[in-house]
Protein backbone atom coordinates (compact mmCIF):
# COMPACT_ATOMS: atom_id res chain seq x y z
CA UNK A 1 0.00 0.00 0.00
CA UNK A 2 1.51 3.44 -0.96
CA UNK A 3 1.46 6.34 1.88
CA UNK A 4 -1.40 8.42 0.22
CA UNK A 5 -3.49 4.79 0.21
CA UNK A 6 -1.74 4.81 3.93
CA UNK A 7 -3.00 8.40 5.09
CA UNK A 8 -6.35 8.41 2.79
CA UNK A 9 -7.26 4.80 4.87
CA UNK A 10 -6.00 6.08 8.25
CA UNK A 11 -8.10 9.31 7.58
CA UNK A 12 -11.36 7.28 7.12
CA UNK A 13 -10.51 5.19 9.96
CA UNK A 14 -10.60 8.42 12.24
CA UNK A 15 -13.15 10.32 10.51
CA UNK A 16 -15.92 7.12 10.70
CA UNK A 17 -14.61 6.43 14.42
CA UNK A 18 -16.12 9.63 15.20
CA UNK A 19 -18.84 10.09 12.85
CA UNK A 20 -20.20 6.65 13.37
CA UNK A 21 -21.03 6.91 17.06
CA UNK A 22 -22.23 9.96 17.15
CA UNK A 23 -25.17 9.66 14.36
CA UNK A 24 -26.51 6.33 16.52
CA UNK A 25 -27.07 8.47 19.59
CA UNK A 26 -27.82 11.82 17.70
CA UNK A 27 -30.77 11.46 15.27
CA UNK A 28 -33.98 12.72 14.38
CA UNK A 29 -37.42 10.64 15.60
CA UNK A 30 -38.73 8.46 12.85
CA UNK A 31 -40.39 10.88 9.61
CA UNK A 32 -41.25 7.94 6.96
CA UNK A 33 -40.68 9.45 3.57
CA UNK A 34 -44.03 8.52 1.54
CA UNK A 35 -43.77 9.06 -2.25
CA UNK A 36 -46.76 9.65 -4.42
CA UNK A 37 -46.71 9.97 -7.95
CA UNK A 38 -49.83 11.18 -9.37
CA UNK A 39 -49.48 9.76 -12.76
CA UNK A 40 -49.20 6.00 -13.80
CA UNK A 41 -46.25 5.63 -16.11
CA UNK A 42 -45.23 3.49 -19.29
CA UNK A 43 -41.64 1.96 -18.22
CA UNK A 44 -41.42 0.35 -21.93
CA UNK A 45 -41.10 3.70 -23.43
CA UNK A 46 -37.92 4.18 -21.59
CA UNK A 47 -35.81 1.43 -23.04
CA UNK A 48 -34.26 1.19 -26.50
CA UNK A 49 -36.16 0.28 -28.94
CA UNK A 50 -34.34 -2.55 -30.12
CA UNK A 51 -34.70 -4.12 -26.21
CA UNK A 52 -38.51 -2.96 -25.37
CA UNK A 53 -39.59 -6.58 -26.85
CA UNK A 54 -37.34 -8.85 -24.79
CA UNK A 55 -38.24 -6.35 -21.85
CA UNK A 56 -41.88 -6.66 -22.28
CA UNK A 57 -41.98 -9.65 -22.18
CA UNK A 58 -39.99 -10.52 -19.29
CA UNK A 59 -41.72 -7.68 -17.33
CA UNK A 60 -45.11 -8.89 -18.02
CA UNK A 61 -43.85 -12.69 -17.07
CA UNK A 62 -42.62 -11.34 -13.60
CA UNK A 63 -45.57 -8.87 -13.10
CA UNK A 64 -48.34 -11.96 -13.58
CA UNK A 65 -46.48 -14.62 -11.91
CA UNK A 66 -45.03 -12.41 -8.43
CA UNK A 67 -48.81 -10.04 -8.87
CA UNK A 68 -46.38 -6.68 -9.31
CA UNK A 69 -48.66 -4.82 -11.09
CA UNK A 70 -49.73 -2.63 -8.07
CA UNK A 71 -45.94 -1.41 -7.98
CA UNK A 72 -45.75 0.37 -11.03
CA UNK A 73 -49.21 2.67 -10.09
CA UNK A 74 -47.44 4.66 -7.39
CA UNK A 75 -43.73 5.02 -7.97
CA UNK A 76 -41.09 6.78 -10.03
CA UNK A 77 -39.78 5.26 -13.48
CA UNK A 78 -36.29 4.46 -12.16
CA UNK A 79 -38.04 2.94 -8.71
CA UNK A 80 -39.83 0.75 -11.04
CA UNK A 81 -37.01 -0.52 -13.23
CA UNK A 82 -34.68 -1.17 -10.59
CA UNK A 83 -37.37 -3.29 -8.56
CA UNK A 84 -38.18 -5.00 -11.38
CA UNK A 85 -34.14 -5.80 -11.88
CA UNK A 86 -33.93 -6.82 -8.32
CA UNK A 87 -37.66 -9.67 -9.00
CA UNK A 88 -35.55 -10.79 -12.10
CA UNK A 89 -32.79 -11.65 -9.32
CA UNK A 90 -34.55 -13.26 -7.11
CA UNK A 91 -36.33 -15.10 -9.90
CA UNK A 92 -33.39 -16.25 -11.48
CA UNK A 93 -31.42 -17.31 -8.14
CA UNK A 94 -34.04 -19.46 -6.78
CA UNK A 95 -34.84 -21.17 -10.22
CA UNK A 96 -31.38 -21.99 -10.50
CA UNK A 97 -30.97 -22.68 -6.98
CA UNK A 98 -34.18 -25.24 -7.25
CA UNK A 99 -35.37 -23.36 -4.19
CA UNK A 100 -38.63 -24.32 -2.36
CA UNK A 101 -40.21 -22.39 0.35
CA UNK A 102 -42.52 -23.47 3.15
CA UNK A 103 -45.86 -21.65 3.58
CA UNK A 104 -44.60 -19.29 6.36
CA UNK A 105 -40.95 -18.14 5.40
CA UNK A 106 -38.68 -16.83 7.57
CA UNK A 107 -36.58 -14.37 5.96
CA UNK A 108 -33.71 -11.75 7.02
CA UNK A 109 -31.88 -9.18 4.45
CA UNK A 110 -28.52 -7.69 5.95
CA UNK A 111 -27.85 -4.53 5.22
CA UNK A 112 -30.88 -2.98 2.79
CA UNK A 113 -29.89 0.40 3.62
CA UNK A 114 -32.77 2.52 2.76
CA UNK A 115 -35.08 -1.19 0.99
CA UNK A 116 -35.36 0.60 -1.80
CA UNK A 117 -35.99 -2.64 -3.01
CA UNK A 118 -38.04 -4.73 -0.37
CA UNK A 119 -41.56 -4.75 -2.38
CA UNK A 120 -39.45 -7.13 -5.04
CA UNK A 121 -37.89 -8.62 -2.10
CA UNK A 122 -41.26 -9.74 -0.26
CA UNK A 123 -43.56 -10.32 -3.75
CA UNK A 124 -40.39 -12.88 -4.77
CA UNK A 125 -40.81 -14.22 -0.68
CA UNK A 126 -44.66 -14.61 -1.20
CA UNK A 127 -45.62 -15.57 -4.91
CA UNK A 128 -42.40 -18.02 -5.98
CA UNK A 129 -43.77 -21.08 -7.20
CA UNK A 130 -46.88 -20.48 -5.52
CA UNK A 131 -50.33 -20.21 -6.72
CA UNK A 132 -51.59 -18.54 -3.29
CA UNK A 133 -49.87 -16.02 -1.27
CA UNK A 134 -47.16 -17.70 1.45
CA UNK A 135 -46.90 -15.66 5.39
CA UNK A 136 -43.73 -13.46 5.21
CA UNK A 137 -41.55 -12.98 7.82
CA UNK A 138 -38.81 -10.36 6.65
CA UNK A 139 -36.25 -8.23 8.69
CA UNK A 140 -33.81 -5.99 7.32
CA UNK A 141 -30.51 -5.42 9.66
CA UNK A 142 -29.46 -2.13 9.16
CA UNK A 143 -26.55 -0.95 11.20
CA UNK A 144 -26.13 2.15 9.60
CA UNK A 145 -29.42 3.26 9.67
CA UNK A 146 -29.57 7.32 11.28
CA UNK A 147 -27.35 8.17 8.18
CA UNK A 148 -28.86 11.39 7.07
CA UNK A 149 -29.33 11.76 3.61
CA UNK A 150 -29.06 15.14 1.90
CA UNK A 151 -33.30 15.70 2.03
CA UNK A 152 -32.51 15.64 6.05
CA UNK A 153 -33.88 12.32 6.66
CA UNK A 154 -32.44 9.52 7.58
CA UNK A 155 -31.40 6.08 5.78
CA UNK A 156 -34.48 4.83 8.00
CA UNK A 157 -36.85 6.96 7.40
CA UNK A 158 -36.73 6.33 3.61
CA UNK A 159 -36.78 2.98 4.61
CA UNK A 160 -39.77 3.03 6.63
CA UNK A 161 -41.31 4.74 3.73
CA UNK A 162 -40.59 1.80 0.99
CA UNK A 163 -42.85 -0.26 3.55
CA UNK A 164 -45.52 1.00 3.25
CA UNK A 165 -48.38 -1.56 2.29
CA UNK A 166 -45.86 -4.11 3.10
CA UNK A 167 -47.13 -6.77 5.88
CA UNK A 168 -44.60 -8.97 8.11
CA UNK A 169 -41.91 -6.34 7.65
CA UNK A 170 -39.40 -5.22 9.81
CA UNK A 171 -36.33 -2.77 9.52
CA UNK A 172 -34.13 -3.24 13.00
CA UNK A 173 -32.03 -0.77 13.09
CA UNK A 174 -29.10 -2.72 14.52
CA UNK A 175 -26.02 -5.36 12.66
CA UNK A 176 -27.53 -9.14 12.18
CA UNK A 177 -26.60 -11.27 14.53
CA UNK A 178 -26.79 -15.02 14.81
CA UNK A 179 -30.20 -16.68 15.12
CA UNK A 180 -29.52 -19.93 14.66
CA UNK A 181 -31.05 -22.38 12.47
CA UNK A 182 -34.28 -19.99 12.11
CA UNK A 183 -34.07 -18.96 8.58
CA UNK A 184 -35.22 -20.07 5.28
CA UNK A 185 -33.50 -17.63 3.13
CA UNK A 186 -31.14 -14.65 4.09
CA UNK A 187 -29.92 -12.41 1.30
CA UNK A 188 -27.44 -9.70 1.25
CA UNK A 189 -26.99 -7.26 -1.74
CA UNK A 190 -23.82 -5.69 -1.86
CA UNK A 191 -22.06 -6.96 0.95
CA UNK A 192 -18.89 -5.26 1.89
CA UNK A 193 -15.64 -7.43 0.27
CA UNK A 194 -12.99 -4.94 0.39
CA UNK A 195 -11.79 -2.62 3.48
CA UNK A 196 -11.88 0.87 1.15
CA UNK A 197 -15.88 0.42 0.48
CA UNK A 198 -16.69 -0.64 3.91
CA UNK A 199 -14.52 2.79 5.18
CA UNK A 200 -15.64 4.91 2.32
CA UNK A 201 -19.50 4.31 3.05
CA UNK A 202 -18.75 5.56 6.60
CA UNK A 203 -18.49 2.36 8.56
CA UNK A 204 -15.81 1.99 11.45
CA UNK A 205 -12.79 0.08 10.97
CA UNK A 206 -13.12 -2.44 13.21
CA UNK A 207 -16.75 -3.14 11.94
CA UNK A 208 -15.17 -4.97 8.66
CA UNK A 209 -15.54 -8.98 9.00
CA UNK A 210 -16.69 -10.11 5.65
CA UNK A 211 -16.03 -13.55 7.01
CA UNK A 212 -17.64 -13.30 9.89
CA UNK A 213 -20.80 -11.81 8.47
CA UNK A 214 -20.85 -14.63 5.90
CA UNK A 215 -20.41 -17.26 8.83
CA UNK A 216 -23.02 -16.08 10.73
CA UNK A 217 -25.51 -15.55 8.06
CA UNK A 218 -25.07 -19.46 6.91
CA UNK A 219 -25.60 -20.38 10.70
CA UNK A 220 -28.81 -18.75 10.70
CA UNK A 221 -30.38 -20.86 8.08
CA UNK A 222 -32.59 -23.85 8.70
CA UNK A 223 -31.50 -26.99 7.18
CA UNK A 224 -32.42 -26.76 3.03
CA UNK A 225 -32.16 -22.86 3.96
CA UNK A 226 -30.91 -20.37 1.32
CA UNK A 227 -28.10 -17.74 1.30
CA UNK A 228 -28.22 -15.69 -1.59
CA UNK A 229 -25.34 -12.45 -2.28
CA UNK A 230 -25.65 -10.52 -4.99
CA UNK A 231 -21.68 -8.59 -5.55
CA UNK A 232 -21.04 -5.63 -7.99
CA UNK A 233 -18.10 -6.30 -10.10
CA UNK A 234 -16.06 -9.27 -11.19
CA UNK A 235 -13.27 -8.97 -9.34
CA UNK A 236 -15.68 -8.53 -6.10
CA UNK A 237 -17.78 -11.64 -7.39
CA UNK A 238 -14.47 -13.35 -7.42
CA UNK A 239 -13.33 -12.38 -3.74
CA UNK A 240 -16.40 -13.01 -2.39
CA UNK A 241 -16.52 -16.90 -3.78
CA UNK A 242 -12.75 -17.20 -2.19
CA UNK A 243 -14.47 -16.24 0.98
CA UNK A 244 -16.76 -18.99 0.89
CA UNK A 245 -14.40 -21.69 0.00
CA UNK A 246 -12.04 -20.36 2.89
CA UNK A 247 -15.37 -21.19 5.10
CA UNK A 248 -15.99 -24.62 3.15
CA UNK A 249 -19.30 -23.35 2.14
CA UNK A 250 -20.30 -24.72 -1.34
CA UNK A 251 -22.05 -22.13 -4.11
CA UNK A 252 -25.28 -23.59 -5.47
CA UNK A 253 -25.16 -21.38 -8.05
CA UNK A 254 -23.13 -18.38 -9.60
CA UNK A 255 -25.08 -16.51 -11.84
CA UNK A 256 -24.03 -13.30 -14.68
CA UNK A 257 -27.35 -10.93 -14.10
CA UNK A 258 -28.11 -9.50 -17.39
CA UNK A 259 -28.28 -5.81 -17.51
CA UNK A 260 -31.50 -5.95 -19.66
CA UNK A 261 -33.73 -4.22 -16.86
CA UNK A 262 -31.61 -2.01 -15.57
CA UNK A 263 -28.14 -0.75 -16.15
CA UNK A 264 -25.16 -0.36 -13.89
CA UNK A 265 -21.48 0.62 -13.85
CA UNK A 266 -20.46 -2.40 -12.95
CA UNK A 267 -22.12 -6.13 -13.58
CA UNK A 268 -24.21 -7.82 -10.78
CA UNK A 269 -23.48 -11.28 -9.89
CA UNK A 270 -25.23 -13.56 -7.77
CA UNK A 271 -23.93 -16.45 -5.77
CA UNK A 272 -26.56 -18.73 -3.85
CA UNK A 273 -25.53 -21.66 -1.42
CA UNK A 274 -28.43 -23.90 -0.01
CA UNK A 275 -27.59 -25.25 3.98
């Protein structure tokens, strides 16, 4: 590491060691941010043309089979798209993951930050492979979650917000911790890998076990119980499965999302491992 890696790490170190503690005792009461969008809105029209077939027709696959068609009455274009993305996912994983849930599922998602992304989450939880609606049990484990955002609320209260009409939900606003052999699936999108995106997202230092958090989160699942991780990048993707053959956990699958519903800098990747 060079000394301007050196000092830019150490300075993150001490900034977050400060910052950190300080926004979990200091914080506004809970202000859910509700969204309303007055106008239903064509997502089709904003993909190229030479895509909106394959896109129609994997939207309207997803919106009949996981009943998603409420979604796209009351949020924004991008909210859409991306939530849609995220039910593609969790479609994909669990097909290729031969994945079978009981009729009450217990679930846990570490680290949704504001669940931007929890009505794909729970409509995936309650309509896969199912012709009538399963009992959700879903908490997010948010340790971060009094991070003020730059509308002055915080991570939660956005969070709280993207509930709304959501039943068996919880956001805990505290790090998972073991609960073992009580889950049926437990997913985490965009776990930390590497020590400069843990510190540069504002986390403390000493807060960084990647293996710990993956050892934990595979001793929380039942027997037959699903860990799913979705990484950003290849070379992420890669650390991440050298992670889980350092804990002798097997991959069920390892899956190359498709950007076709929505587009990021770098490509997501999803690695599942069934208990």
């Amino acid at each position: 590491m060079n000394p301007f890696t050196s000092l830019y790490f150490a300075w993150m170190r001490l900034r977050n060691s400060l910052d950190f503690p300080i926004r979990q005792h200091l914080h506004f009461s809970s202000r859910p941010v509700i969204q309303t969008v007055k106008h239903a809105v064509n997502i089709l029209d904003t993909y190229p043309p030479e895509e909106q077939a394959r896109v129609n027709s994997q939207i309207t696959r997803l919106r009949a089979q996981y009943h998603f068609d409420y979604y796209e009455k009351n949020h924004r274009v991008e909210e859409i798209k991306e939530n849609f993305f995220y039910l593609a996912m969790l479609d994909s994983a669990f097909e290729q993951s031969q994945t079978a849930f009981p009729p009450s599922v217990t679930a846990a998602d570490i680290g949704p930050s504001s669940w931007f992304y929890v009505h794909a989450l729970h409509a995936a939880l309650t309509w896969y492979q199912s012709s009538v609606p399963r009992t959700v049990h879903l908490t997010g484990y948010e340790m971060d979650a009094f991070r003020l955002y730059s509308d002055f609320h915080t991570r939660r209260d956005h969070a709280l917000g993207n509930m709304q009409g959501l039943a068996g939900i919880e956001y805990s606003e505290k790090g998972f911790e073991i609960l073992p052999s009580t889950c049926d699936l437990i997913t985490l999108f965009f776990p930390f890998v590497f020590l400069k995106d843990h510190l540069e997202w504002g986390l403390p230092g000493n807060l960084f076990e990647p293996m710990d958090l993956l050892n934990t989160a595979w001793n929380s699942l039942k027997p037959g119980g699903l860990l799913l991780i979705v990484n950003q990048g290849l070379e992420e993707h890669t650390a991440e499965l050298k992670n889980l053959e350092h804990l002798g956990i097997k991959p069920t699958a390892s899956i190359r999302m498709e950007p076709l519903l929505y587009s990021y800098p770098l490509e997501r990747f999803i690695i599942t491992a069934k208990r």
